[in-house]
PDB file of N, CA and C in Angstrom:
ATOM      1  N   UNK A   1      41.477   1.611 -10.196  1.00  0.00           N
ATOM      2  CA  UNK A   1      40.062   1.594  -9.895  1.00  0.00           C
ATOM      3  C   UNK A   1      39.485   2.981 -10.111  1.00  0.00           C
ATOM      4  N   UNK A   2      38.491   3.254 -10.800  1.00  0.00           N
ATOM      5  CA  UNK A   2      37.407   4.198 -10.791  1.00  0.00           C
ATOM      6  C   UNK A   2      36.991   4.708  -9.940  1.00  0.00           C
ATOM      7  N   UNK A   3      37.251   6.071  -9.690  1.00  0.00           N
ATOM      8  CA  UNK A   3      36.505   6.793  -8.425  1.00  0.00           C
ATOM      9  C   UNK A   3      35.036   6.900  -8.659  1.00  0.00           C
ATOM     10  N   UNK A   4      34.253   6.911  -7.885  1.00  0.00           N
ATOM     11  CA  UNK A   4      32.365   6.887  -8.025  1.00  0.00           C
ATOM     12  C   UNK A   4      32.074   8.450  -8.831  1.00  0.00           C
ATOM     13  N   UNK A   5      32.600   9.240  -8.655  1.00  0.00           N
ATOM     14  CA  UNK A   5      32.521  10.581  -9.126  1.00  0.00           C
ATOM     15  C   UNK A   5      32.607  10.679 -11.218  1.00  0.00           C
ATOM     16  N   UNK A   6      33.839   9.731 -10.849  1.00  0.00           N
ATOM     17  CA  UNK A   6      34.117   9.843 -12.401  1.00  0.00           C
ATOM     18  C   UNK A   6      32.977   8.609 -13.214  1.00  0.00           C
ATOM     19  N   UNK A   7      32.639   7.426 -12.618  1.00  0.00           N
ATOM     20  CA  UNK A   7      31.491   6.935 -13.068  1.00  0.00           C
ATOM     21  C   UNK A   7      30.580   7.802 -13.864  1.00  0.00           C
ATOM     22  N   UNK A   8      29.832   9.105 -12.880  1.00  0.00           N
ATOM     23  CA  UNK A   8      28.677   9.637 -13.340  1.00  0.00           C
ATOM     24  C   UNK A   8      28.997  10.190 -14.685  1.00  0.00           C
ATOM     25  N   UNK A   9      30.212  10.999 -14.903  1.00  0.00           N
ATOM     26  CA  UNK A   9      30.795  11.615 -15.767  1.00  0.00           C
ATOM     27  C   UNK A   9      30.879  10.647 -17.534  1.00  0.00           C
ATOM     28  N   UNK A  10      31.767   9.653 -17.334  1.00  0.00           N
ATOM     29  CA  UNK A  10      31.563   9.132 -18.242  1.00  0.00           C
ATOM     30  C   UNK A  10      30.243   8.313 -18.713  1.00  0.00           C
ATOM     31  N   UNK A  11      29.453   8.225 -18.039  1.00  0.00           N
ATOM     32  CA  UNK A  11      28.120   6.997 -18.253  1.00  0.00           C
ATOM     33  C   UNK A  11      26.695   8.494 -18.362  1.00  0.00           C
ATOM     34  N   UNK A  12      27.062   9.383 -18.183  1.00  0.00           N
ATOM     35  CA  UNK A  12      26.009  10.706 -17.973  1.00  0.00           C
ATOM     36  C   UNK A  12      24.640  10.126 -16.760  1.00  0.00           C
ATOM     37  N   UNK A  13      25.120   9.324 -16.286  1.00  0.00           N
ATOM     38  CA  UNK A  13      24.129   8.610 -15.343  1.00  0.00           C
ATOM     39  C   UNK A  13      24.428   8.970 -13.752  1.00  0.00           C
ATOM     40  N   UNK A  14      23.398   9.661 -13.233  1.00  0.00           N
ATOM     41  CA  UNK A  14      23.731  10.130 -11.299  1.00  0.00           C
ATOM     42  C   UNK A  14      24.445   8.961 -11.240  1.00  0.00           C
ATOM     43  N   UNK A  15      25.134   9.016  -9.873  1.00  0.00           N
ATOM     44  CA  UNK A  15      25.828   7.832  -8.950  1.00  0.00           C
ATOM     45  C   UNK A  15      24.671   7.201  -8.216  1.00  0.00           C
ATOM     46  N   UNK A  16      23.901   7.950  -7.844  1.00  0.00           N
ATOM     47  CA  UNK A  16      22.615   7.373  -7.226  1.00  0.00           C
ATOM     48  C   UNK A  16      21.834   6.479  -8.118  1.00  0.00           C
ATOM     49  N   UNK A  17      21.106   6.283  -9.043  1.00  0.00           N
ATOM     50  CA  UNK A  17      20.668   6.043 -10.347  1.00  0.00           C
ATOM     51  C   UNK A  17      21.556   5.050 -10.562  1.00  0.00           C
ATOM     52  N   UNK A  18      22.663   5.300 -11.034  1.00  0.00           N
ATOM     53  CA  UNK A  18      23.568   3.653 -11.536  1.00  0.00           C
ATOM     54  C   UNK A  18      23.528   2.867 -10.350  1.00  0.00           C
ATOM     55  N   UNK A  19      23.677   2.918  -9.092  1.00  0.00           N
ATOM     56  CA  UNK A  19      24.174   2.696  -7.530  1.00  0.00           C
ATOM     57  C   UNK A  19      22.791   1.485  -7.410  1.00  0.00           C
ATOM     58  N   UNK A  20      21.350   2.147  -7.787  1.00  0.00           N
ATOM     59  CA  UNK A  20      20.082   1.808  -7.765  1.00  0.00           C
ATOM     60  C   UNK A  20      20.107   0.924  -8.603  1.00  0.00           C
ATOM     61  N   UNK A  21      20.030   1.037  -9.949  1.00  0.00           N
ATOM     62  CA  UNK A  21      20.397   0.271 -11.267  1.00  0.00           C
ATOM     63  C   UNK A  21      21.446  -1.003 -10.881  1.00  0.00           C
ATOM     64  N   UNK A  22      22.466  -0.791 -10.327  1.00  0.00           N
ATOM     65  CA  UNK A  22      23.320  -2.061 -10.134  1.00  0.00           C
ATOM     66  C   UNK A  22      22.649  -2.982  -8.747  1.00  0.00           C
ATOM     67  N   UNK A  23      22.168  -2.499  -7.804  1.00  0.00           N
ATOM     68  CA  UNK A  23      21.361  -2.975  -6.923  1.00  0.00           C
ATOM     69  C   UNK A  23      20.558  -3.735  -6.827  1.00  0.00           C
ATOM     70  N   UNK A  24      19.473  -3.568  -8.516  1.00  0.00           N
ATOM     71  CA  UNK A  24      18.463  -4.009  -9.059  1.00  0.00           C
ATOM     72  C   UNK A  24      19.468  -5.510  -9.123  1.00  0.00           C
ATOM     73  N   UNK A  25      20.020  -4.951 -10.436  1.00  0.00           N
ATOM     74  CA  UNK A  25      20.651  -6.501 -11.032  1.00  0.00           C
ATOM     75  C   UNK A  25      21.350  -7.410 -10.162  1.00  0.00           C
ATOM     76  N   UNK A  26      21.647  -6.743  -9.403  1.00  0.00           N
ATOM     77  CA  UNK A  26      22.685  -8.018  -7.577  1.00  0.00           C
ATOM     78  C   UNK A  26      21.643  -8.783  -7.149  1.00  0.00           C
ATOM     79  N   UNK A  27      20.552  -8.251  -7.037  1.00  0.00           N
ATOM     80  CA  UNK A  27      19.482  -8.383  -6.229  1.00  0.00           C
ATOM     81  C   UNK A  27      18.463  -9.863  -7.391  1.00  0.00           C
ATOM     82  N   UNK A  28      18.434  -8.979  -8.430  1.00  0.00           N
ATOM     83  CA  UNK A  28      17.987 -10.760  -9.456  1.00  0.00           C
ATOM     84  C   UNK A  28      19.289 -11.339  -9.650  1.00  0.00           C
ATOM     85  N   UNK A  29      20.180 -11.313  -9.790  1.00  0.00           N
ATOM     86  CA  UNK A  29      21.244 -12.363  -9.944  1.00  0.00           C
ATOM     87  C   UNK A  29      21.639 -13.396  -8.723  1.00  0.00           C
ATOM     88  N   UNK A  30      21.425 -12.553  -7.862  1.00  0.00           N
ATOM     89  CA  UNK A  30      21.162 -13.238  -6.356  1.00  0.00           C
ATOM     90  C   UNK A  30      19.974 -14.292  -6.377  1.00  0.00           C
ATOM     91  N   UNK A  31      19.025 -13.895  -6.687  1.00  0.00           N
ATOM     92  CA  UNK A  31      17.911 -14.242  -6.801  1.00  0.00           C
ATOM     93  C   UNK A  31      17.906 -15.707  -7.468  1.00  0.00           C
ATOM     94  N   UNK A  32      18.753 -15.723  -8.623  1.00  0.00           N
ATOM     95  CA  UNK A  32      18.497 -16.671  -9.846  1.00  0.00           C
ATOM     96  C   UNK A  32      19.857 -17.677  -9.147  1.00  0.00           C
ATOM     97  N   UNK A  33      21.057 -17.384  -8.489  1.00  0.00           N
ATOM     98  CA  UNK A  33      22.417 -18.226  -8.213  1.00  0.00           C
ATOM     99  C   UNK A  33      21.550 -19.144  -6.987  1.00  0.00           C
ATOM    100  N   UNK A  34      20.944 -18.661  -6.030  1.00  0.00           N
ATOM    101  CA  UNK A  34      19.507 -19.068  -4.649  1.00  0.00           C
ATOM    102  C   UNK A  34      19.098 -20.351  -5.277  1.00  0.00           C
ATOM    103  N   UNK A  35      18.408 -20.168  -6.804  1.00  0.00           N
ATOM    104  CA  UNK A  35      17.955 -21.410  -7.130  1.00  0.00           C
ATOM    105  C   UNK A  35      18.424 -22.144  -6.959  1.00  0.00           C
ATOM    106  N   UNK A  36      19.424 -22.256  -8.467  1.00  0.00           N
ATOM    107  CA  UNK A  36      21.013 -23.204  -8.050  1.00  0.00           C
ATOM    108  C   UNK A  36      21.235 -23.769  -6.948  1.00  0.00           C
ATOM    109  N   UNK A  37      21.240 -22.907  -6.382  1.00  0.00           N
ATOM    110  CA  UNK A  37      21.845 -23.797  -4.733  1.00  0.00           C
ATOM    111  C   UNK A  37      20.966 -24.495  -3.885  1.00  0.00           C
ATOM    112  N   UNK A  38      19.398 -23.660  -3.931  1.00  0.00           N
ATOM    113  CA  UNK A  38      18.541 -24.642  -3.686  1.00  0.00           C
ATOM    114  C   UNK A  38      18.779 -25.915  -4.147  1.00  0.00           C
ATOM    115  N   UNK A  39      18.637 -25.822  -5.680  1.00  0.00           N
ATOM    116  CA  UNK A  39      18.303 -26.954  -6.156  1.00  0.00           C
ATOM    117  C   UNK A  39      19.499 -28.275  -6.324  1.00  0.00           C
ATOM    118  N   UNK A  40      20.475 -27.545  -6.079  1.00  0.00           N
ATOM    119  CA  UNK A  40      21.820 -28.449  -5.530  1.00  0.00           C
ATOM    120  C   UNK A  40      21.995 -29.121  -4.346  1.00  0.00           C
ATOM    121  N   UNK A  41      21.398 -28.426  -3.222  1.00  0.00           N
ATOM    122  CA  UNK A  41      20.945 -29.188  -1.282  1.00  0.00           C
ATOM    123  C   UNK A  41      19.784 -30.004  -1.941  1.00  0.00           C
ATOM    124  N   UNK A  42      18.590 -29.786  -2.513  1.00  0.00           N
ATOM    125  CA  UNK A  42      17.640 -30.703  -2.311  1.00  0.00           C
ATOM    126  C   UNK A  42      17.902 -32.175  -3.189  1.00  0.00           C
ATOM    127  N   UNK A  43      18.944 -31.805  -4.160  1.00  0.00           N
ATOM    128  CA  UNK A  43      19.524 -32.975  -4.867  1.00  0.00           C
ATOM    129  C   UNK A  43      20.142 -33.641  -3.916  1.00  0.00           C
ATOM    130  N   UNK A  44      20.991 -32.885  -3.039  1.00  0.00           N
ATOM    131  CA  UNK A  44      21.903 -33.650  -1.979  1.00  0.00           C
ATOM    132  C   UNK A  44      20.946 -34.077  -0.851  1.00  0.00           C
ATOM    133  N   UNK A  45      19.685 -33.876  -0.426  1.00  0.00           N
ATOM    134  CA  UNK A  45      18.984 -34.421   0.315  1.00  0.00           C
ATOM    135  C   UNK A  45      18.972 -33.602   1.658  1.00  0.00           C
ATOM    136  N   UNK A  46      19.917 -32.136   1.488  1.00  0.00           N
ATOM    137  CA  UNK A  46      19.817 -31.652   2.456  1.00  0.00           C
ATOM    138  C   UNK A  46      18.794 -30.630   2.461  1.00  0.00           C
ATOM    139  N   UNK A  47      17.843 -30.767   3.081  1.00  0.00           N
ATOM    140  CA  UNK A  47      16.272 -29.963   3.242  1.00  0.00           C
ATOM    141  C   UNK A  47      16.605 -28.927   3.740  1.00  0.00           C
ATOM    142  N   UNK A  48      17.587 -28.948   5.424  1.00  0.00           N
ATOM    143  CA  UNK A  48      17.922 -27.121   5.842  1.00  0.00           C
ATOM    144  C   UNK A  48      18.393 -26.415   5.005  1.00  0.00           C
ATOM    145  N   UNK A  49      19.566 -26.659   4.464  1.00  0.00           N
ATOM    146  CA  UNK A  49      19.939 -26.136   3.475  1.00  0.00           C
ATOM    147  C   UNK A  49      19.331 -25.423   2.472  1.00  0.00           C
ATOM    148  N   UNK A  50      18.315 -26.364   1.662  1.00  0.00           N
ATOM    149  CA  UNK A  50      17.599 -25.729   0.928  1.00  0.00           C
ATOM    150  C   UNK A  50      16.737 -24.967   1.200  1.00  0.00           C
ATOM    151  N   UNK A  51      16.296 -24.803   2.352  1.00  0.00           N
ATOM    152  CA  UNK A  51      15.149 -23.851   3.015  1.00  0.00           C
ATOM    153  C   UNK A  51      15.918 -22.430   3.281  1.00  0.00           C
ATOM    154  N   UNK A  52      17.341 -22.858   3.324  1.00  0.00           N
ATOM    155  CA  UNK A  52      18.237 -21.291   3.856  1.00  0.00           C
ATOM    156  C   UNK A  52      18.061 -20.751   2.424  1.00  0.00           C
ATOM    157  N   UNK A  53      18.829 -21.396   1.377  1.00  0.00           N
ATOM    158  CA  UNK A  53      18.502 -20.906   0.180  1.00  0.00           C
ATOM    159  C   UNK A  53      17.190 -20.726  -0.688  1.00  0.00           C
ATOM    160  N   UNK A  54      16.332 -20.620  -0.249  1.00  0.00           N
ATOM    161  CA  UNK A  54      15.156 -20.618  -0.672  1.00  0.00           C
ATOM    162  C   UNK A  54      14.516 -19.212   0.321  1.00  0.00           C
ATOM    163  N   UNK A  55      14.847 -19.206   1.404  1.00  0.00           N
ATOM    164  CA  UNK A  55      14.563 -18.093   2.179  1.00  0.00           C
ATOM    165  C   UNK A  55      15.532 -16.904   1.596  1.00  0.00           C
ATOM    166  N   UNK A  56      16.660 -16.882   1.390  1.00  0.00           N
ATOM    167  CA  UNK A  56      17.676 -15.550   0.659  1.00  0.00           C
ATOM    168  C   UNK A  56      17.299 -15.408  -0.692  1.00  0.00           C
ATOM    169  N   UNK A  57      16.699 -16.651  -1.486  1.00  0.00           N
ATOM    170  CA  UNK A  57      16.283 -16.257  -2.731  1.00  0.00           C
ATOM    171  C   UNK A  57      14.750 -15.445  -2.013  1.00  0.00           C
ATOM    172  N   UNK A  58      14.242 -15.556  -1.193  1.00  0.00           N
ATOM    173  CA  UNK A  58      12.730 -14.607  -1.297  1.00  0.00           C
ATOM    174  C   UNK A  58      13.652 -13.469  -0.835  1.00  0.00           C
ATOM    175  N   UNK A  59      14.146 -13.460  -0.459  1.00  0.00           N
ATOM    176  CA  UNK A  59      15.136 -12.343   0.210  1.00  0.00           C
ATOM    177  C   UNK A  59      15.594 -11.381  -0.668  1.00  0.00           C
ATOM    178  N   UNK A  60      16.439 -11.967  -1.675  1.00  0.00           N
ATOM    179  CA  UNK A  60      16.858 -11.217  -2.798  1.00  0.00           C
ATOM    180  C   UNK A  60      15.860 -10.351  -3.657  1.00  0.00           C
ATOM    181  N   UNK A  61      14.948 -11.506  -4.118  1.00  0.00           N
ATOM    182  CA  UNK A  61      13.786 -10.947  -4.847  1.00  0.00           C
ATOM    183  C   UNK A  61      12.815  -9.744  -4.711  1.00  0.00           C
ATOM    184  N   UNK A  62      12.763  -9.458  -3.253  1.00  0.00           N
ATOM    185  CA  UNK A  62      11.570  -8.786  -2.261  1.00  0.00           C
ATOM    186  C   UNK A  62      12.542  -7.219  -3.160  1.00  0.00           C
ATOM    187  N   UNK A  63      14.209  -8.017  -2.652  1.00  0.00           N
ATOM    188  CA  UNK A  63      15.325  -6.238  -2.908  1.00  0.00           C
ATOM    189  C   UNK A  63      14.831  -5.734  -3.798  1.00  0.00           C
ATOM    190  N   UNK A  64      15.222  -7.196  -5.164  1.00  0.00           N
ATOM    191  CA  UNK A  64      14.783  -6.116  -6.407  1.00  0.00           C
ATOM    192  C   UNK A  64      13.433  -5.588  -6.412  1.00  0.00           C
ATOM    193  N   UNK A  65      12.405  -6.006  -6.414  1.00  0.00           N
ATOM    194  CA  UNK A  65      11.527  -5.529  -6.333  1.00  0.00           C
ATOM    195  C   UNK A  65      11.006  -4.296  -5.456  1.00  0.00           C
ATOM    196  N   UNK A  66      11.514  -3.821  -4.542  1.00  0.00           N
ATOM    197  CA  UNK A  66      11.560  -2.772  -3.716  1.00  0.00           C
ATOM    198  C   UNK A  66      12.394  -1.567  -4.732  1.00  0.00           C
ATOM    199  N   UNK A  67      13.787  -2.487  -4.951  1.00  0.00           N
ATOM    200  CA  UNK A  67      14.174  -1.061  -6.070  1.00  0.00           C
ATOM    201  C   UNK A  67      13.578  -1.227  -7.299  1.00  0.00           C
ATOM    202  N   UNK A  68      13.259  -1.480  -8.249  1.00  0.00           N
ATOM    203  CA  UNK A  68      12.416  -1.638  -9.405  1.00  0.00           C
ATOM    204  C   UNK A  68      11.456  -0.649  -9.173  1.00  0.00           C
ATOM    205  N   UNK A  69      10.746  -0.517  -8.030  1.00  0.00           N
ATOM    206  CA  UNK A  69       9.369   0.461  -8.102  1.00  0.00           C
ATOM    207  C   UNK A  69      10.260   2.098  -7.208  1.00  0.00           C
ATOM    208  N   UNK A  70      11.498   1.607  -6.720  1.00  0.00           N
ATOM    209  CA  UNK A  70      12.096   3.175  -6.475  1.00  0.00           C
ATOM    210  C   UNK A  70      12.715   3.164  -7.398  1.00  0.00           C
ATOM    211  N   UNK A  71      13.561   2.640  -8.505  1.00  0.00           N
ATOM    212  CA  UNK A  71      13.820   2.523 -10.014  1.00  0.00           C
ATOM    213  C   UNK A  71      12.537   3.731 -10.791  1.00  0.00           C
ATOM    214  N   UNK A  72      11.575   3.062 -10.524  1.00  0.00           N
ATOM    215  CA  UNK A  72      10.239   3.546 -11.888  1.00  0.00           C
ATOM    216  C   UNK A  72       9.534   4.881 -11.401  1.00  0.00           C
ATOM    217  N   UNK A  73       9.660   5.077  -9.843  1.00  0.00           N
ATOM    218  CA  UNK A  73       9.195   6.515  -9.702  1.00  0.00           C
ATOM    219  C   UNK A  73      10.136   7.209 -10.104  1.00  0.00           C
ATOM    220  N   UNK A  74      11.370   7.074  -9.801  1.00  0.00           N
ATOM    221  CA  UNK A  74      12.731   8.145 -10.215  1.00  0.00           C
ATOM    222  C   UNK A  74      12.552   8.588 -11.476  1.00  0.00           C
ATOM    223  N   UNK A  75      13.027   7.229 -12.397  1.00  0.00           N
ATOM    224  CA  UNK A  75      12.289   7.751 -13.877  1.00  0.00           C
ATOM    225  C   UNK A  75      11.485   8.358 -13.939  1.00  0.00           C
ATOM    226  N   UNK A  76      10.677   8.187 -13.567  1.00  0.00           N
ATOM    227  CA  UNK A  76       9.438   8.807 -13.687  1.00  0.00           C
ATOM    228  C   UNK A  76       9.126  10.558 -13.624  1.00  0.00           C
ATOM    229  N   UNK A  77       9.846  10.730 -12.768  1.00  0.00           N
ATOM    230  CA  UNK A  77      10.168  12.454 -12.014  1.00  0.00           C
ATOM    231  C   UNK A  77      11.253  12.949 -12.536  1.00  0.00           C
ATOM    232  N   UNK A  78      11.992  12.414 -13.781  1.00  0.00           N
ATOM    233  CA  UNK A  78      13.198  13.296 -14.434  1.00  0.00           C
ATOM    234  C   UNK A  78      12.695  13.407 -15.826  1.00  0.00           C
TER     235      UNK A  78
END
């Protein structure tokens, strides 16, 4: 396994910055698997269910979007 140190080194990218960057993408991939599963309980007829997953997909989404705009100032200031 890769120590976090040597990350920055080979990728020329802060640890903070990639850390942010991978955060982003957990955060929509999360986002997009939520559907899925929504849409797998409401096939099965289970409504709580789908409301849990439908609440972690707003959940997920809110993340990325919170880092996306601390994403675009960072850029922004280097």
């Amino acid at each position: 396994m890769m120590n976090i140190a040597e990350g920055g080194e080979v990728t020329g990218t802060k640890d903070k910055n990639y850390d942010l960057i991978w955060f982003t993408e957990q955060c929509l991939s999360n986002a997009l698997r939520m559907e899925t599963y929504r849409s797998d309980a409401e096939s099965a007829g289970d409504q709580e269910l789908a409301e849990l997953f439908s609440k972690a997909q707003h959940e997920s989404a809110k993340g990325a979007e919170l880092a996306k705009s601390l994403l675009a100032r960072r850029l922004n200031q280097s």
